[in-house]
Protein backbone atom coordinates (compact mmCIF):
# COMPACT_ATOMS: atom_id res chain seq x y z
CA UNK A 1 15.56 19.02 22.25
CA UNK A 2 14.12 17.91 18.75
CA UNK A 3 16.14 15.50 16.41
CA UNK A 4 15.34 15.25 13.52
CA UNK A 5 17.06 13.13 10.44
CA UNK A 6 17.07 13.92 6.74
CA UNK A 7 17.80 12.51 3.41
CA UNK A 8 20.62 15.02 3.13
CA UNK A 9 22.73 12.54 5.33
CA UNK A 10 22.75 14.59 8.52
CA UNK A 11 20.97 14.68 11.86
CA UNK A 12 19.47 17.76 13.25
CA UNK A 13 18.54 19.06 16.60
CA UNK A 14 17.00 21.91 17.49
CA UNK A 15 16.18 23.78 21.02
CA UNK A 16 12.70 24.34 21.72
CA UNK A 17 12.70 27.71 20.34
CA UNK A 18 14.19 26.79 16.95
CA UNK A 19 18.23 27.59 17.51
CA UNK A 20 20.20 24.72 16.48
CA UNK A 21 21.72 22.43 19.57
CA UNK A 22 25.97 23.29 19.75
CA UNK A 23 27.38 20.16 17.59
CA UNK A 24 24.71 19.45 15.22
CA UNK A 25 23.79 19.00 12.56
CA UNK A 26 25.90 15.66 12.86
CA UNK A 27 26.32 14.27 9.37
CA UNK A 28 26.81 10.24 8.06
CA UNK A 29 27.18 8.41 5.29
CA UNK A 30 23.44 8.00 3.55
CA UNK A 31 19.73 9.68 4.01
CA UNK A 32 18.58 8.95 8.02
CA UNK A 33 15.56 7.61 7.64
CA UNK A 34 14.57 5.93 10.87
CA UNK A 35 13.43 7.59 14.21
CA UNK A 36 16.37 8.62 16.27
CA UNK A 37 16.47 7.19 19.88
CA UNK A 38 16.97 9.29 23.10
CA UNK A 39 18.61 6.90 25.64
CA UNK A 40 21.15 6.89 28.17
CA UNK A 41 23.64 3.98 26.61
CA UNK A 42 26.29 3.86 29.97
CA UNK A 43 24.71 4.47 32.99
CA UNK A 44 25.96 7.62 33.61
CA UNK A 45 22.68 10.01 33.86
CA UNK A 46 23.47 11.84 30.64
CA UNK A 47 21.40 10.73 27.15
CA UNK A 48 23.19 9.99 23.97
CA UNK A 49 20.88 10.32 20.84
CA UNK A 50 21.07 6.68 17.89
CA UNK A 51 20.32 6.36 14.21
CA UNK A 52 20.94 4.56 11.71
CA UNK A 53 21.77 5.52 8.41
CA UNK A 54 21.39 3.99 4.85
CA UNK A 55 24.77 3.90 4.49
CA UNK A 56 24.83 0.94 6.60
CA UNK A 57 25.49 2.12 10.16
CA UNK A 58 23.95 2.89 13.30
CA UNK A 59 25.51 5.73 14.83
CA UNK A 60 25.38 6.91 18.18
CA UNK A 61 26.42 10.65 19.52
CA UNK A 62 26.94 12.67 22.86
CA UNK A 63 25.12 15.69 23.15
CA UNK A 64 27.30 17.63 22.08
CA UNK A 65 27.47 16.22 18.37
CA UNK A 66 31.05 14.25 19.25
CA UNK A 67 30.67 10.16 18.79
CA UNK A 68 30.29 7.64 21.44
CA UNK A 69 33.16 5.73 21.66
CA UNK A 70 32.93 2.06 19.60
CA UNK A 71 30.37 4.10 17.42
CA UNK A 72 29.37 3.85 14.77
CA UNK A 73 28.47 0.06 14.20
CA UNK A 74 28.42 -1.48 10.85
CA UNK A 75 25.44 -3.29 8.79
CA UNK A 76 25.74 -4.60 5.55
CA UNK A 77 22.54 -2.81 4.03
CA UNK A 78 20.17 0.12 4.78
CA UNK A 79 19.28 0.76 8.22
CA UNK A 80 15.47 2.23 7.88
CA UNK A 81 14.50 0.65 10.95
CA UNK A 82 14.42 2.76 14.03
CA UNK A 83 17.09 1.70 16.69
CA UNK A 84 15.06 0.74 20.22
CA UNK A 85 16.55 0.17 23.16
CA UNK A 86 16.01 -2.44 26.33
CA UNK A 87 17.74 -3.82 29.05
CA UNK A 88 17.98 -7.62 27.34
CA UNK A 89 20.51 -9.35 30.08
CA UNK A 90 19.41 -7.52 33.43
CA UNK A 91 22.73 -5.68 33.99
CA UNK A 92 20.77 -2.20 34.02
CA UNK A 93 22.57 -0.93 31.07
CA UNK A 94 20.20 -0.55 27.78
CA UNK A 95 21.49 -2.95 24.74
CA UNK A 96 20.48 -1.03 21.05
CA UNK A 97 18.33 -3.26 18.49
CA UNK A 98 17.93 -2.56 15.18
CA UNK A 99 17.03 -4.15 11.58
CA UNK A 100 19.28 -4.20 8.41
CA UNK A 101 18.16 -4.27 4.94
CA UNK A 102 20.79 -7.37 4.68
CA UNK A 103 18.10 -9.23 6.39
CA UNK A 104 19.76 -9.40 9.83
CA UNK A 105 18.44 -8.22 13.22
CA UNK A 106 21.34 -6.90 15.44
CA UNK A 107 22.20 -6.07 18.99
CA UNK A 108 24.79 -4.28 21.06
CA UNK A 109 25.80 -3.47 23.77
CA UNK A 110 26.34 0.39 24.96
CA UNK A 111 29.91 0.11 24.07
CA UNK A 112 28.77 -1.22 20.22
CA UNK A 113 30.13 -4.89 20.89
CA UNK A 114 27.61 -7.58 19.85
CA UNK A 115 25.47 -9.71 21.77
CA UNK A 116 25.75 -13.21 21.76
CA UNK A 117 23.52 -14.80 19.45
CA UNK A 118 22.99 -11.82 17.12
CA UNK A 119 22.69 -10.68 14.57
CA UNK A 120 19.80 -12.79 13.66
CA UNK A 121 18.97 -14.01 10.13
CA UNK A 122 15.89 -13.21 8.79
CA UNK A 123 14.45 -14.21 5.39
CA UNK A 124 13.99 -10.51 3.61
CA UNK A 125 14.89 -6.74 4.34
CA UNK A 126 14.29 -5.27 7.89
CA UNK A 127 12.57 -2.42 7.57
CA UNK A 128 9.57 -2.10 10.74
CA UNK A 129 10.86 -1.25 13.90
CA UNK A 130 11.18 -4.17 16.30
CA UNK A 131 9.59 -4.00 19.28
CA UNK A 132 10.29 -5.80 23.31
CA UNK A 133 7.84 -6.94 25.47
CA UNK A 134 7.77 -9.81 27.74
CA UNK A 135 5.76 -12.26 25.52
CA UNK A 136 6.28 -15.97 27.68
CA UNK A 137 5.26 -14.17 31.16
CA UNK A 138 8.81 -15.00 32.75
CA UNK A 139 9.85 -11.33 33.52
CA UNK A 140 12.16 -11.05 30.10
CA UNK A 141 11.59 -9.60 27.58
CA UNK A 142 11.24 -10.76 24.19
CA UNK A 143 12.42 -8.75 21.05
CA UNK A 144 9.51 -8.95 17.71
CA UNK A 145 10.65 -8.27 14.75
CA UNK A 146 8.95 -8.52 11.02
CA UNK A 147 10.29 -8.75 7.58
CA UNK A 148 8.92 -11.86 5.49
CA UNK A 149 7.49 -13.46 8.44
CA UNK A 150 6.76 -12.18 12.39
CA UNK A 151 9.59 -13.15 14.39
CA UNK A 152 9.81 -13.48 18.23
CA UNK A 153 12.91 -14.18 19.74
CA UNK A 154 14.82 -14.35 23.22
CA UNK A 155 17.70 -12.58 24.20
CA UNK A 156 19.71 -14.98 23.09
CA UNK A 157 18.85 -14.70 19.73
CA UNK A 158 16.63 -18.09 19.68
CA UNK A 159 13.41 -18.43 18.76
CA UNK A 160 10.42 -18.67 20.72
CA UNK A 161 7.77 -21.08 20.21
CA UNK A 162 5.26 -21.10 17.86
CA UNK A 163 7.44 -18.51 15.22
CA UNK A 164 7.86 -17.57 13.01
CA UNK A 165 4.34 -16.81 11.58
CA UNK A 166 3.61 -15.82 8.14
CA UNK A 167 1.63 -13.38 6.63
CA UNK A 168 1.03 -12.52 2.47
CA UNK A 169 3.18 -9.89 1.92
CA UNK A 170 6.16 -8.57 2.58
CA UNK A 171 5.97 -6.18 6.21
CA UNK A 172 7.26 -2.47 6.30
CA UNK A 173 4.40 -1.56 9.14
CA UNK A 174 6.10 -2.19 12.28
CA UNK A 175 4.39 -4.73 14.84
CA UNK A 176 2.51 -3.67 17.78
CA UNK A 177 2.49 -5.99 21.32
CA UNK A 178 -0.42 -4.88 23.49
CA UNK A 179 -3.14 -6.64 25.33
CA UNK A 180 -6.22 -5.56 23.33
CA UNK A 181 -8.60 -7.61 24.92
CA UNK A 182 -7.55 -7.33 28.76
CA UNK A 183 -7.09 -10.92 29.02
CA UNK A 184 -3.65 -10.75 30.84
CA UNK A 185 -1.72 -11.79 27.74
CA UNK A 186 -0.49 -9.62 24.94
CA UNK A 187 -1.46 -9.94 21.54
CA UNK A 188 1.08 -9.07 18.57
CA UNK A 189 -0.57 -7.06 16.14
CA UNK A 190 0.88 -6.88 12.70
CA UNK A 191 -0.31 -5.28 9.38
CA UNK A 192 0.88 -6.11 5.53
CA UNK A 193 -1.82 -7.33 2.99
CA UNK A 194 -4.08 -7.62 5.82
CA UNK A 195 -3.91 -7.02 9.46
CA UNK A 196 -3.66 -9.76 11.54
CA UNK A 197 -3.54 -10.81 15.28
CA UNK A 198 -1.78 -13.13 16.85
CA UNK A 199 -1.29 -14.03 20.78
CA UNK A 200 1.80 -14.81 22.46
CA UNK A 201 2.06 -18.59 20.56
CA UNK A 202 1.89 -17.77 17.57
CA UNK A 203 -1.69 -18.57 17.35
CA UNK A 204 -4.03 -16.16 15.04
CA UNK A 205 -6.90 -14.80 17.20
CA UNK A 206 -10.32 -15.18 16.49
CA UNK A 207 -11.79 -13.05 13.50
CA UNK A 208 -8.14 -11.80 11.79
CA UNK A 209 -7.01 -11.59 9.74
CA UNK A 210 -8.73 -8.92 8.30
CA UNK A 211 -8.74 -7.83 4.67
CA UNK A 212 -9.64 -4.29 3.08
CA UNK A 213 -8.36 -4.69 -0.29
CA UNK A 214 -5.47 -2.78 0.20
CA UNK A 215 -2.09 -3.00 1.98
CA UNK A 216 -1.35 -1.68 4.96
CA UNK A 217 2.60 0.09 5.06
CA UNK A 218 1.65 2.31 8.49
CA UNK A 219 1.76 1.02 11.58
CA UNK A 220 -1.00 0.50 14.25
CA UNK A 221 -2.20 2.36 16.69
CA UNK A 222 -3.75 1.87 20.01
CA UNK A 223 -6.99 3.21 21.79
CA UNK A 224 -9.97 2.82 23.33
CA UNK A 225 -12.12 4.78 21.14
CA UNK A 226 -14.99 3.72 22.63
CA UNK A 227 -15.03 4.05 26.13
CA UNK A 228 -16.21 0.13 26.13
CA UNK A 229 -12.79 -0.88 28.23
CA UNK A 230 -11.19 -3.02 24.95
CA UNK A 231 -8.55 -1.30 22.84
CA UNK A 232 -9.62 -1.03 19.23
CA UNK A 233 -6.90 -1.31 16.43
CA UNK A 234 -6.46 1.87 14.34
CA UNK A 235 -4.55 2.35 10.91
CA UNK A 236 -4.73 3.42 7.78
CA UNK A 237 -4.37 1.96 4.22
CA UNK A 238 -3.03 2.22 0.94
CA UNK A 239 -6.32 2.97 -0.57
CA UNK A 240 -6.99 6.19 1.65
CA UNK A 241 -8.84 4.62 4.71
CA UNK A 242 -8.70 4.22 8.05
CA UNK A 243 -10.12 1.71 9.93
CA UNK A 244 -10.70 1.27 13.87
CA UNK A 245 -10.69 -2.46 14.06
CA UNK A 246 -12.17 -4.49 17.61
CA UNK A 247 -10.39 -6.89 19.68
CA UNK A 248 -12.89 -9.47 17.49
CA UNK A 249 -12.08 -7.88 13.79
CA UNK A 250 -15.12 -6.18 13.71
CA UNK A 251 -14.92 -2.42 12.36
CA UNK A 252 -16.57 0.21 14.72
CA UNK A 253 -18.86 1.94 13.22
CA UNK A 254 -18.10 5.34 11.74
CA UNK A 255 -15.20 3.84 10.31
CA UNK A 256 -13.77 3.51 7.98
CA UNK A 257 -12.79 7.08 7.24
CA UNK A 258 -11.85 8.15 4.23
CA UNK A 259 -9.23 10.20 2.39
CA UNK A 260 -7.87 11.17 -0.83
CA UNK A 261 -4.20 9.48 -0.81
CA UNK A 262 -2.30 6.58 0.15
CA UNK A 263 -1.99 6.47 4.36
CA UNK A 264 2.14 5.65 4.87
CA UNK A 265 2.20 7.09 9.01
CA UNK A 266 0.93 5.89 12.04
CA UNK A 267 -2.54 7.71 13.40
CA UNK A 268 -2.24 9.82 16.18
CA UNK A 269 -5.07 9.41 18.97
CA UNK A 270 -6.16 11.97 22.16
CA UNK A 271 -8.76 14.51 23.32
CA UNK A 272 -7.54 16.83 20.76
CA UNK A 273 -10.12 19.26 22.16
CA UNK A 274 -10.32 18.26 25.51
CA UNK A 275 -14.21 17.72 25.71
CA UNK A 276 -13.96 14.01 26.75
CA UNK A 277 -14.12 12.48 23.84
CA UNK A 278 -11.17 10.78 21.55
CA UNK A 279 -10.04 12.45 17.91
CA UNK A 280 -8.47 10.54 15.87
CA UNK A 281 -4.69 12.78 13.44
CA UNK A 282 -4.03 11.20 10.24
CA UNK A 283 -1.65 12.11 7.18
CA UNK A 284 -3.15 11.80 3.89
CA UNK A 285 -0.92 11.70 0.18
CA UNK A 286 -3.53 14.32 -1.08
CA UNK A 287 -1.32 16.15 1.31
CA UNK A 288 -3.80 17.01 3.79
CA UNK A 289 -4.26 16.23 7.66
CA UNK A 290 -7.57 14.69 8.92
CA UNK A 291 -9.20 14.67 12.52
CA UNK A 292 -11.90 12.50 13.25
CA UNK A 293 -13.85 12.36 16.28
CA UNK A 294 -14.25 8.51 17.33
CA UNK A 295 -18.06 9.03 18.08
CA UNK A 296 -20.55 5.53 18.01
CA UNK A 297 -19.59 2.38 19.39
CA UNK A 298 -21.53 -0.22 17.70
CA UNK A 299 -19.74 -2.20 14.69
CA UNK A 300 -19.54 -4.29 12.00
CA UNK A 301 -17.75 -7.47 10.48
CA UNK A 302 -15.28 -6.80 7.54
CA UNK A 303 -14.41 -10.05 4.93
CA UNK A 304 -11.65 -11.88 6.60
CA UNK A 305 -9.39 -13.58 4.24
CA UNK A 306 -6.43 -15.64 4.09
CA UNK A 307 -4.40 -15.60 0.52
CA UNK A 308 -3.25 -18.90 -0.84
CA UNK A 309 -0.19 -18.79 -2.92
CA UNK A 310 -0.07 -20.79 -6.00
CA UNK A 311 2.58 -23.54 -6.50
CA UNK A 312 2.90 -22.74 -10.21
CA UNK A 313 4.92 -21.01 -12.41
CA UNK A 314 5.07 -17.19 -12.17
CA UNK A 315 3.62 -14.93 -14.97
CA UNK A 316 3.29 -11.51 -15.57
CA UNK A 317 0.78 -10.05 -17.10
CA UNK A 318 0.38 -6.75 -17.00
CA UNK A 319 2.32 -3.78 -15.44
CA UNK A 320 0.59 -0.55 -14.18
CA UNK A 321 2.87 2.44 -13.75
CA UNK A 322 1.92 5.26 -12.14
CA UNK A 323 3.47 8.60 -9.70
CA UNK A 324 2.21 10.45 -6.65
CA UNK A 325 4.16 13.10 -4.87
CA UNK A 326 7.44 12.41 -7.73
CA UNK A 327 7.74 8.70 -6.21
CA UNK A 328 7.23 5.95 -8.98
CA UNK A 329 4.88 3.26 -8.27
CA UNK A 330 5.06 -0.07 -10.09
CA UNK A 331 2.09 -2.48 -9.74
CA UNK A 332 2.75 -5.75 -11.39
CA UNK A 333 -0.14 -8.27 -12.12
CA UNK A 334 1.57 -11.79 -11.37
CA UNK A 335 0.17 -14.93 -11.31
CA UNK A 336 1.73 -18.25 -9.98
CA UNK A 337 4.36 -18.92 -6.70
CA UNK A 338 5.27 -15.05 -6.72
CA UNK A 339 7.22 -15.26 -3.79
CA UNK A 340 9.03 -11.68 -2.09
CA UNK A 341 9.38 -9.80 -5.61
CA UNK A 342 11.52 -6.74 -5.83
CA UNK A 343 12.00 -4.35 -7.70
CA UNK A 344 15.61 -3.77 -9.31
CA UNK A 345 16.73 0.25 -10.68
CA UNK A 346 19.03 2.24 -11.61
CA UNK A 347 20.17 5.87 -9.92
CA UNK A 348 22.32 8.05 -11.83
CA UNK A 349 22.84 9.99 -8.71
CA UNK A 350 25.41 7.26 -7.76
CA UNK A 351 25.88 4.83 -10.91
CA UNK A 352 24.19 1.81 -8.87
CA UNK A 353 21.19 -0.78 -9.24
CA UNK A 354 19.04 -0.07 -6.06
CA UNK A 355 16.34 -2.31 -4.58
CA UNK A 356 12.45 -2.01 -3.53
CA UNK A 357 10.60 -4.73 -2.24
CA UNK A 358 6.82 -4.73 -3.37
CA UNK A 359 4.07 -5.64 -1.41
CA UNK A 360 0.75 -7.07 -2.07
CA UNK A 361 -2.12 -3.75 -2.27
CA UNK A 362 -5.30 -5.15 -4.03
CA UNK A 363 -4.12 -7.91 -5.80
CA UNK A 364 -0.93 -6.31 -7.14
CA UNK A 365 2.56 -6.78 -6.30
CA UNK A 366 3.35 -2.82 -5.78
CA UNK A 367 7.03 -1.56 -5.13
CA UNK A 368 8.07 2.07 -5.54
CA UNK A 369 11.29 4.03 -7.07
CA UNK A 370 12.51 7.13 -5.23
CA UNK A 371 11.97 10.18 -6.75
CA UNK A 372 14.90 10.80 -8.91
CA UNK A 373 16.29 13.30 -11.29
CA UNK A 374 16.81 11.73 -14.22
CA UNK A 375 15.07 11.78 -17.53
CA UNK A 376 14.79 7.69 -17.54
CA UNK A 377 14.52 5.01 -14.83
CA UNK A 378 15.76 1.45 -16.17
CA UNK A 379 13.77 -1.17 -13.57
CA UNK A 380 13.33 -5.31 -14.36
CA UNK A 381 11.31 -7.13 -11.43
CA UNK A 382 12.63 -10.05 -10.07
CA UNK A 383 12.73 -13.16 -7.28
CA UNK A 384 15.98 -12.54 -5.52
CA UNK A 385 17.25 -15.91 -5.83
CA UNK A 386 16.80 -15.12 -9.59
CA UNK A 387 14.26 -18.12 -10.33
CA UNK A 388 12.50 -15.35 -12.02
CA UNK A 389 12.88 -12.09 -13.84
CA UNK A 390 11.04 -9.45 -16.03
CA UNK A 391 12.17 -8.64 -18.78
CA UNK A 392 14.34 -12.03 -19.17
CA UNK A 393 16.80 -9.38 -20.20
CA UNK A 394 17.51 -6.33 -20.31
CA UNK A 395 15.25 -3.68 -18.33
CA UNK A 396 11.64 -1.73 -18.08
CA UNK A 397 12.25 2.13 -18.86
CA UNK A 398 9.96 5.03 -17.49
CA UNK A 399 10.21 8.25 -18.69
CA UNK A 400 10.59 10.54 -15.65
């Protein structure tokens, strides 16, 4: 089967040759935008199919379209994060985990109960998908999660050493746990302004982390493009490139590889032609597709940089406006403590103010606005604690 969710509310899925599965389309409350999850929630051989929904919920559905019972499960924001599923407390039943735009990171059970010691505050909007793996080495695993910092916490919803770890932007791309350089212990890759590295404490590895210029919204990938026996780091940015990054934060050369759009998915790495050799499947906004064959294995060192934020006052000072593909992007120019800025608008579609967070992409706080069908978008900027806002009153207006 293929699922498949939509920003018409509803979840599709589809036999292999194209009929629709007996039940479905299932519909919910608000555009699905995360991955849906195949997993059997209660033991009992048969898979049930999870999303959430931006209306809030995660839902969870037989396969024959009818709901699991103590389904759905309420959040008090968006639900963009993919639900992933993991066997927390040993009982050999799966719990669910997912991230909320109101900041928290839940889990339940298969009956939709929660877990002790969740949800879990974080300090901004969950978007990235968490991910488990047994970080500490004592046969448990570990859930990561990333929204204005990298968190790394136990089953029981506490902390683990050493986190959370800050990077200089606010984190859509969701984090990657692998051992990149075979050294027994895995490293936690994440990517916003820049990509960074860190190891199982916390601790930033050698050479990371490592800054193009532009931020990074897709998530890595994995692969030993060069047959050398270390994974390199592959993922593409906001200004059209992608890069194959070394266990050291060198750049393997061939790379980076460039395109004529904004990179928002994941690469997609194999023997495409099965000759041996690795290709490398990436998205493009110019709306094209790309493939790559990894080729040479020498490299070379990008700059590695590490943004210091300003104590001081926040200014703007300019604001760059500017659409691709109908979606509005906002680039504000702001000097001082500019601290998680989002962006604040206004949808006719249902009469409310929604919010964007904006992340860091060469040197300008960037956020985007949906496309919408309306003839004017009304948008200020702000700190959500309010300590600052542009305009001081009132609203920015674009003409659609």
């Amino acid at each position: 089967m293929i699922f498949v969710g939509s920003d018409d509310d509803r979840l599709y899925a589809w036999w292999y040759n194209g009929s629709s599965v007996p039940g479905f389309p299932v519909r919910t409350g608000g555009d699905v935008f995360s991955r849906p999850l195949i997993v059997d929630m209660d033991g009992d051989g048969d898979p049930e199919v999870v999303a959430g929904s931006d209306d809030g919920n995660v839902y969870a559905w037989h396969m024959n379209g009818s709901a699991v019972k103590g389904w759905p499960v309420h959040t008090q924001g968006y639900v963009s994060s993919s639900p992933v599923a993991s066997d927390l407390d040993g009982d050999m039943k799966p719990e669910i985990i997912a991230g909320s735009w109101d900041r928290n990171l839940y889990v339940w059970r298969g009956d939709g109960s929660l877990v002790s010691g969740f949800p879990y505050k974080t300090g901004d909007a969950i978007w990235a998908t968490p991910q488990v793996a047994d970080l500490d080495g004592d046969g448990k695993p570990e859930i990561i999660a990333a929204s204005d910092m990298v968190y790394a916490l136990n089953s029981r919803g506490e902390l683990l050493p050493g986190f959370p770890m800050k990077t200089g932007s606010y984190i859509v791309s969701s984090p990657l746990v692998h051992d990149i350089d075979h050294d027994g212990s895995p490293e936690i890759i994440v990517a916003s302004d820049s990509l960074y590295v860190f190891d199982r404490n916390g601790t930033l590895k050698n050479g990371f982390p490592v800054y193009t210029g532009h931020y990074f919204w897709a998530s890595p990938s994995i692969a030993d493009l060069d047959r050398d026996g270390m994974s390199e780091i592959v993922i593409g940015d906001w200004g059209g490139k992608v890069y194959a990054f070394k266990p050291d934060g060198s750049v393997l050369a061939g790379f980076p590889k460039q395109t004529g759009g904004k990179i928002f998915a994941s690469a997609a790495i194999g023997d495409i032609e099965n000759d041996g050799s690795v290709e490398i499947v990436a998205g493009s906004w110019d709306r094209n597709i790309y493939l790559w064959n990894a080729g040479r294995n020498d490299s070379f060192r990008m700059e590695q940089r590490i943004l210091q934020k300003s104590e001081a006052p926040v200014f703007l000072n300019s604001i760059n406006v500017s659409q691709e593909n109908g979606v509005n992007f906002i680039a504000a120019d702001l000097t001082g403590y500019a601290d998680e800025p989002k962006i604040s608008y206004y949808a006719e579609k249902d009469g409310s103010w929604h919010l964007s967070p904006m992340m860091l992409d060469n040197g300008m706080y960037t956020g985007m606005i949906e496309p919408l069908r309306q003839d004017r978008i009304k948008y200020y900027i702000s700190l959500e604690n309010g300590s600052y806002r542009f305009p001081q009153e009132g609203f920015y207006e674009i003409r659609n």
